[in-house]
C-alpha atoms as a PDB file:
ATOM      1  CA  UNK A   1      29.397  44.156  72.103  1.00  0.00           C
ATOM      2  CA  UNK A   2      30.599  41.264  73.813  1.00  0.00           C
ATOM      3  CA  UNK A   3      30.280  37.498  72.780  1.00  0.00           C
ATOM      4  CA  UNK A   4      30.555  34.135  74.323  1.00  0.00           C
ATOM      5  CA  UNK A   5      31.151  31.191  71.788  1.00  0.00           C
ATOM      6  CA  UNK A   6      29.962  28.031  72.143  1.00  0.00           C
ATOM      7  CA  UNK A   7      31.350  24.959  69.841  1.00  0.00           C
ATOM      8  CA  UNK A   8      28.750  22.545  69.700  1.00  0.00           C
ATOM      9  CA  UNK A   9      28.067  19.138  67.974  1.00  0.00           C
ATOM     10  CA  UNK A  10      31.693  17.843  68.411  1.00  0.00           C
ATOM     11  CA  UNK A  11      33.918  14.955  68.517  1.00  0.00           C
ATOM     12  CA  UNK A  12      34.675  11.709  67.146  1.00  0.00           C
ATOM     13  CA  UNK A  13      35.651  13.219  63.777  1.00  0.00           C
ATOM     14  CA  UNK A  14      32.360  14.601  62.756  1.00  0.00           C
ATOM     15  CA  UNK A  15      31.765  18.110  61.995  1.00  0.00           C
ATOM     16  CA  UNK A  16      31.324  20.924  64.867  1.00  0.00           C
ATOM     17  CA  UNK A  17      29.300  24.175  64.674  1.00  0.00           C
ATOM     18  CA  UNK A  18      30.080  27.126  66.474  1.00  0.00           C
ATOM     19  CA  UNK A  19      28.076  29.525  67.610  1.00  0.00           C
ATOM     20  CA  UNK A  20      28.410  33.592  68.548  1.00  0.00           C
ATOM     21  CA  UNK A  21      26.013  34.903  70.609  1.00  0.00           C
ATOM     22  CA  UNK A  22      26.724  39.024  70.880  1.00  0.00           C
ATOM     23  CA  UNK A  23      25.250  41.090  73.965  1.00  0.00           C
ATOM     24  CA  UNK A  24      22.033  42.013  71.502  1.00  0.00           C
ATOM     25  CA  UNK A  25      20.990  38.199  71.268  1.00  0.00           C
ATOM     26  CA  UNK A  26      21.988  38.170  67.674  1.00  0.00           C
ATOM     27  CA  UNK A  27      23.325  34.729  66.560  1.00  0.00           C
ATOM     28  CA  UNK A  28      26.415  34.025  64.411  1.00  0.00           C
ATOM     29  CA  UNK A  29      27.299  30.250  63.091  1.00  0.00           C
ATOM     30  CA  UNK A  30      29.907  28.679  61.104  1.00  0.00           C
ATOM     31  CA  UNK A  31      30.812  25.319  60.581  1.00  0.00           C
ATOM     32  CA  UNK A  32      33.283  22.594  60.052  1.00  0.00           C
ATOM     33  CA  UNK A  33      36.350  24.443  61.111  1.00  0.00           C
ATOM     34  CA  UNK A  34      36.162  27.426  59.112  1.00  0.00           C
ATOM     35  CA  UNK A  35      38.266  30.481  60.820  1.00  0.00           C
ATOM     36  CA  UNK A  36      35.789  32.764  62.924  1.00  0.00           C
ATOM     37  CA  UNK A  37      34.695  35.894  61.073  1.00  0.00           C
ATOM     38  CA  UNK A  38      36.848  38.504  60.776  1.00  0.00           C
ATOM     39  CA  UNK A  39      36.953  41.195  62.269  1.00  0.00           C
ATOM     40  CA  UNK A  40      36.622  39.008  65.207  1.00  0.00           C
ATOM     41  CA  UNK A  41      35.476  40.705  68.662  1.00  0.00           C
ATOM     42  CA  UNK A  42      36.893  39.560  71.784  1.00  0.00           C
ATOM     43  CA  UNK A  43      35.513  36.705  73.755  1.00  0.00           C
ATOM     44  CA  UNK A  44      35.160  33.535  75.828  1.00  0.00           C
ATOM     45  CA  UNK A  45      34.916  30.382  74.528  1.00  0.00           C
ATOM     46  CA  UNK A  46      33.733  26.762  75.823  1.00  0.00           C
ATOM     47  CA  UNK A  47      34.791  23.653  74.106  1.00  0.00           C
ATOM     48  CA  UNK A  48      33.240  20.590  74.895  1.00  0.00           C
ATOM     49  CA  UNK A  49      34.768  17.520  73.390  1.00  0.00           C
ATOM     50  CA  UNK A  50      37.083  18.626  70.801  1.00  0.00           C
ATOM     51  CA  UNK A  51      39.845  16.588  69.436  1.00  0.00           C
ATOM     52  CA  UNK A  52      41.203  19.024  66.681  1.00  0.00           C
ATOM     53  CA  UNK A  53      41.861  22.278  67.010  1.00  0.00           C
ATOM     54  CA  UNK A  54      43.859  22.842  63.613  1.00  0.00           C
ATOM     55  CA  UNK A  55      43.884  26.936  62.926  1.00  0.00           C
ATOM     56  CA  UNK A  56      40.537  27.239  64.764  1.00  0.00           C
ATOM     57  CA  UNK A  57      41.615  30.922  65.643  1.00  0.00           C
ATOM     58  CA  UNK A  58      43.794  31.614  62.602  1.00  0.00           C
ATOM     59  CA  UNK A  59      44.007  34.511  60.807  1.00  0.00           C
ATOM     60  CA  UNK A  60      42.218  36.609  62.885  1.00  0.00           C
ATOM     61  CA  UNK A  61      44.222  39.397  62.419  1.00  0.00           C
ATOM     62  CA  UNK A  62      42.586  42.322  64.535  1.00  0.00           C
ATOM     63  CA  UNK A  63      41.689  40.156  67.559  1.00  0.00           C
ATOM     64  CA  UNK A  64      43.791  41.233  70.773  1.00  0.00           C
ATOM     65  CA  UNK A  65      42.788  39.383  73.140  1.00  0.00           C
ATOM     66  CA  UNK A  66      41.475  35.465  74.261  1.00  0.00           C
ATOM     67  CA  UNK A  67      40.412  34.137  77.076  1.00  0.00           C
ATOM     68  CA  UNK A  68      40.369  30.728  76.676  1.00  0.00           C
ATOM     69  CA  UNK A  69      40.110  29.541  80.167  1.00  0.00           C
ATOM     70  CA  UNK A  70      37.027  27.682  80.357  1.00  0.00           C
ATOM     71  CA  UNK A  71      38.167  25.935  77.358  1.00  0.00           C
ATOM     72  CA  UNK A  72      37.696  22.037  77.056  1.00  0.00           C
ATOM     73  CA  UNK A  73      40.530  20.964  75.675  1.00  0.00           C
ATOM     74  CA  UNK A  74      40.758  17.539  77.263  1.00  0.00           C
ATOM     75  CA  UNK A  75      40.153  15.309  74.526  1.00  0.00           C
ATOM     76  CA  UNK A  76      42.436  17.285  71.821  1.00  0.00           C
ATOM     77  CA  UNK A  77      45.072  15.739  70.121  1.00  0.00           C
ATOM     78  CA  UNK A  78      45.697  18.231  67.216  1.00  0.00           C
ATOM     79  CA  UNK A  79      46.708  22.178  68.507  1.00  0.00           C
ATOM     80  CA  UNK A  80      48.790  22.623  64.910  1.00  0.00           C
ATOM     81  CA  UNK A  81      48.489  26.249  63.285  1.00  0.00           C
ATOM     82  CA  UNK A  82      45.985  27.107  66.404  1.00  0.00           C
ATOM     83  CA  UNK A  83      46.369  30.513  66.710  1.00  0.00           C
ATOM     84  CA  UNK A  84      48.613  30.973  63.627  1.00  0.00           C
ATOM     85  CA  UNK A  85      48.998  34.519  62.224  1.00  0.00           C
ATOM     86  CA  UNK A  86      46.934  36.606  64.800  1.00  0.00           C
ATOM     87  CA  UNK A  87      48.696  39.551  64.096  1.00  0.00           C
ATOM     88  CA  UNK A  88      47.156  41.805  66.659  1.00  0.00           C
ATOM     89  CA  UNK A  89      47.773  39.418  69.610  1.00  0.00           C
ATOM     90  CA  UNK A  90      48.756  40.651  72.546  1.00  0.00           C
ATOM     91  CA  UNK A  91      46.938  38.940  75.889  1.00  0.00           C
ATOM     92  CA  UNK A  92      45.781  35.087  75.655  1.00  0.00           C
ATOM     93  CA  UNK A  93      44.596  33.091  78.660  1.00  0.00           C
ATOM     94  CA  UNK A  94      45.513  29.621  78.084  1.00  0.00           C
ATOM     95  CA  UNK A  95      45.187  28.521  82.140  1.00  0.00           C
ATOM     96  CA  UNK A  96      42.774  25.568  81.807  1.00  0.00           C
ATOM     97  CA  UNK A  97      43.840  24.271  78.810  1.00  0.00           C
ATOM     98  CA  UNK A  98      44.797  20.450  79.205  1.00  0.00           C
ATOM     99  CA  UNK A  99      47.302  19.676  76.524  1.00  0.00           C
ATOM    100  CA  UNK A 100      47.809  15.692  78.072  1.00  0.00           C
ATOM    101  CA  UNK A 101      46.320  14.152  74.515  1.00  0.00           C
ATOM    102  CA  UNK A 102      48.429  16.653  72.236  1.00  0.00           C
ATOM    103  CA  UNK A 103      50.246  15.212  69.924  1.00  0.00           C
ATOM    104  CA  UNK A 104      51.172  18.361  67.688  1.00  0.00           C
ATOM    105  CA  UNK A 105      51.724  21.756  68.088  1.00  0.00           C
ATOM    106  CA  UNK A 106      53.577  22.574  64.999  1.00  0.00           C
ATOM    107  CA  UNK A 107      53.070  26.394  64.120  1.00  0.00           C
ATOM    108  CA  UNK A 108      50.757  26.264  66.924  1.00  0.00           C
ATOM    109  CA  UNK A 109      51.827  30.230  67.501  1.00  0.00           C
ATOM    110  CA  UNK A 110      53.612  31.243  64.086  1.00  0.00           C
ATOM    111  CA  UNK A 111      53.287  35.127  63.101  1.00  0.00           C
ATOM    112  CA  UNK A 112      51.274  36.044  66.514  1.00  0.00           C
ATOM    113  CA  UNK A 113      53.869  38.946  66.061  1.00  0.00           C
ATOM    114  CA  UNK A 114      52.064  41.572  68.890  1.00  0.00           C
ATOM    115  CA  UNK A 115      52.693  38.727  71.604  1.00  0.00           C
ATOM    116  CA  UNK A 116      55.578  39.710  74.056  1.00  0.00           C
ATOM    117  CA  UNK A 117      54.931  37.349  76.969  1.00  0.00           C
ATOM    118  CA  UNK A 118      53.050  33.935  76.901  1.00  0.00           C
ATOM    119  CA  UNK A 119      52.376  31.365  80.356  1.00  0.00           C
ATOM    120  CA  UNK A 120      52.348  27.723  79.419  1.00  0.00           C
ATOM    121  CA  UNK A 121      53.526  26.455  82.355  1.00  0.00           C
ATOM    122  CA  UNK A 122      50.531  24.646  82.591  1.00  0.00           C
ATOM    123  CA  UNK A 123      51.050  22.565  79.569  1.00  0.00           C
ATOM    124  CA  UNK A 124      51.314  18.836  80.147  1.00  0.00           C
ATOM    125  CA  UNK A 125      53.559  18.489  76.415  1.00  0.00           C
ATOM    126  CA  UNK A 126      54.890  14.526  77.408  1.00  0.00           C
ATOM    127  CA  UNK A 127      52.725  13.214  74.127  1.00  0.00           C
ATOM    128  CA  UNK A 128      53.809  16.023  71.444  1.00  0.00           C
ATOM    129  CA  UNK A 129      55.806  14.391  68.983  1.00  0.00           C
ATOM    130  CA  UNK A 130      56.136  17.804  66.843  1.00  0.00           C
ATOM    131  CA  UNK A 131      56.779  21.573  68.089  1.00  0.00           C
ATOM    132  CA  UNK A 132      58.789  22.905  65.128  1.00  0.00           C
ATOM    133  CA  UNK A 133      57.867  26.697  64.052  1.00  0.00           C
ATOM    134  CA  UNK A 134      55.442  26.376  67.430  1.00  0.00           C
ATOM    135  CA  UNK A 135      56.919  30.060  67.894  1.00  0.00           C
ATOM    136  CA  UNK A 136      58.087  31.138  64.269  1.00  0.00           C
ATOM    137  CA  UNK A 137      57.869  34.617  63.441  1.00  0.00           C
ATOM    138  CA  UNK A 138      56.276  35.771  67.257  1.00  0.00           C
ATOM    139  CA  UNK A 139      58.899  39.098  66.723  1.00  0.00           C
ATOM    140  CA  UNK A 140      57.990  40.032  70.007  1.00  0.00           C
ATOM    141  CA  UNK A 141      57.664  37.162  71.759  1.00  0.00           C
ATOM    142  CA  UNK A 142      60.961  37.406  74.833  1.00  0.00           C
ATOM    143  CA  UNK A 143      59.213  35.557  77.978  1.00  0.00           C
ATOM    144  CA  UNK A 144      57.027  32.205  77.105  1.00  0.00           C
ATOM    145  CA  UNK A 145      57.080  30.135  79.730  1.00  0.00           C
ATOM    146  CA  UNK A 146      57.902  26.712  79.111  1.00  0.00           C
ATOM    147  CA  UNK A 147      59.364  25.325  82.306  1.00  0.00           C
ATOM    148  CA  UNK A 148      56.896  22.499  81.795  1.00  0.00           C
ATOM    149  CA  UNK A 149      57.693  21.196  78.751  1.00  0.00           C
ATOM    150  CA  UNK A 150      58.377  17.486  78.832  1.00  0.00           C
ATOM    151  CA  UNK A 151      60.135  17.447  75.067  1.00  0.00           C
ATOM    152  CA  UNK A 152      60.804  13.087  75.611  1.00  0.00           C
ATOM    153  CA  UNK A 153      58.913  12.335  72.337  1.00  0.00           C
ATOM    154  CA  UNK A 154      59.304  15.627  70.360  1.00  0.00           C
ATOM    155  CA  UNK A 155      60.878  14.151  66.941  1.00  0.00           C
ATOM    156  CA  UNK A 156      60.505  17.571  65.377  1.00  0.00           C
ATOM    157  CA  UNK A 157      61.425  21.241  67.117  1.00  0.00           C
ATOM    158  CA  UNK A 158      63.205  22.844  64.085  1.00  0.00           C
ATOM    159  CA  UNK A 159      62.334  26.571  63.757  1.00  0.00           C
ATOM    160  CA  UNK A 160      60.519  26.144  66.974  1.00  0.00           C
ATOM    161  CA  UNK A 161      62.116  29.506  68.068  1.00  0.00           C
ATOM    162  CA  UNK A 162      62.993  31.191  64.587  1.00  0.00           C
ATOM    163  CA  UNK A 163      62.666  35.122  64.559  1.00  0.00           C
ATOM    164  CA  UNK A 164      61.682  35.638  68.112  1.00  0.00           C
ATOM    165  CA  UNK A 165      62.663  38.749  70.997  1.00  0.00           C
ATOM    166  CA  UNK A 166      64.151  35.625  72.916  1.00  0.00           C
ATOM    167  CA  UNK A 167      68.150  36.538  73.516  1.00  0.00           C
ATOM    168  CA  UNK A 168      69.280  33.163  75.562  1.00  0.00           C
END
């Protein structure tokens, strides 16, 4: 089955519902950031409006792959613990994802340990104030690109890098 989720009812601190839709029509919901179920299929998602993202995928240990493309992300300021302990991890499409408003990404990454390679080279990071552990624990992790990263402001990076593949 394949699903498309749809986060609706967000923004301005109020509460958000999201929504699962599978190829059969059947409907799943959750609410107020609650992790999505797992075992998690893989999916697309749409944002509209969403300022915090605090571990909106974490724990979803047996979900490989995200394509999170067509993701709103334009009004988020909080990516902290995002995709935190995603064991299984392996392909993530970050592409459209405007990260102007971020403010922290602190163990935005930690224990993804099945992700080798990672592109954020389209990360605008000139307002994150906090990256430490953003990496922690990612044993695999050798290639992320950062050669975007505006680190100005970043007050806190410790860990940021701790038990990686990364050799220089």
């Amino acid at each position: 089955k394949s699903f498309i989720y749809q986060l609706n009812k967000i923004g301005g601190g109020g509460s958000y519902t999201t929504t699962a839709v599978d190829s059969s029509g059947n409907t799943y919901t959750w609410k107020d950031g609650q992790p999505l179920p797992n075992p998690c299929p893989n999916g697309e998602f749409k944002g509209k409006k969403v300022i915090s993202m605090n571990r909106m995928f974490s724990g979803l240990f047996t979900v490989k792959r995200l394509d999170l493309s067509s993701f709103d992300t334009s009004q988020v300021m909080d990516m902290q613990n995002m995709f935190s302990t995603m064991d299984s991890l392996t392909d993530i499409d970050l592409t459209g994802f405007d990260t102007s408003k971020v403010t922290d990404m602190k163990w935005m990454f930690v224990a993804c340990r099945s992700l080798s390679n990672l592109d954020l080279s389209a990360f605008n990071t000139s307002n994150v104030t906090d990256m430490s552990n953003m990496f922690d624990s990612c044993e695999k992790l050798s290639s992320p690109d950062i050669t975007s990263f505006d680190t100005s402001k970043v007050r806190n990076m410790s860990l940021m890098f701790s038990q990686t593949a990364l050799t220089d």
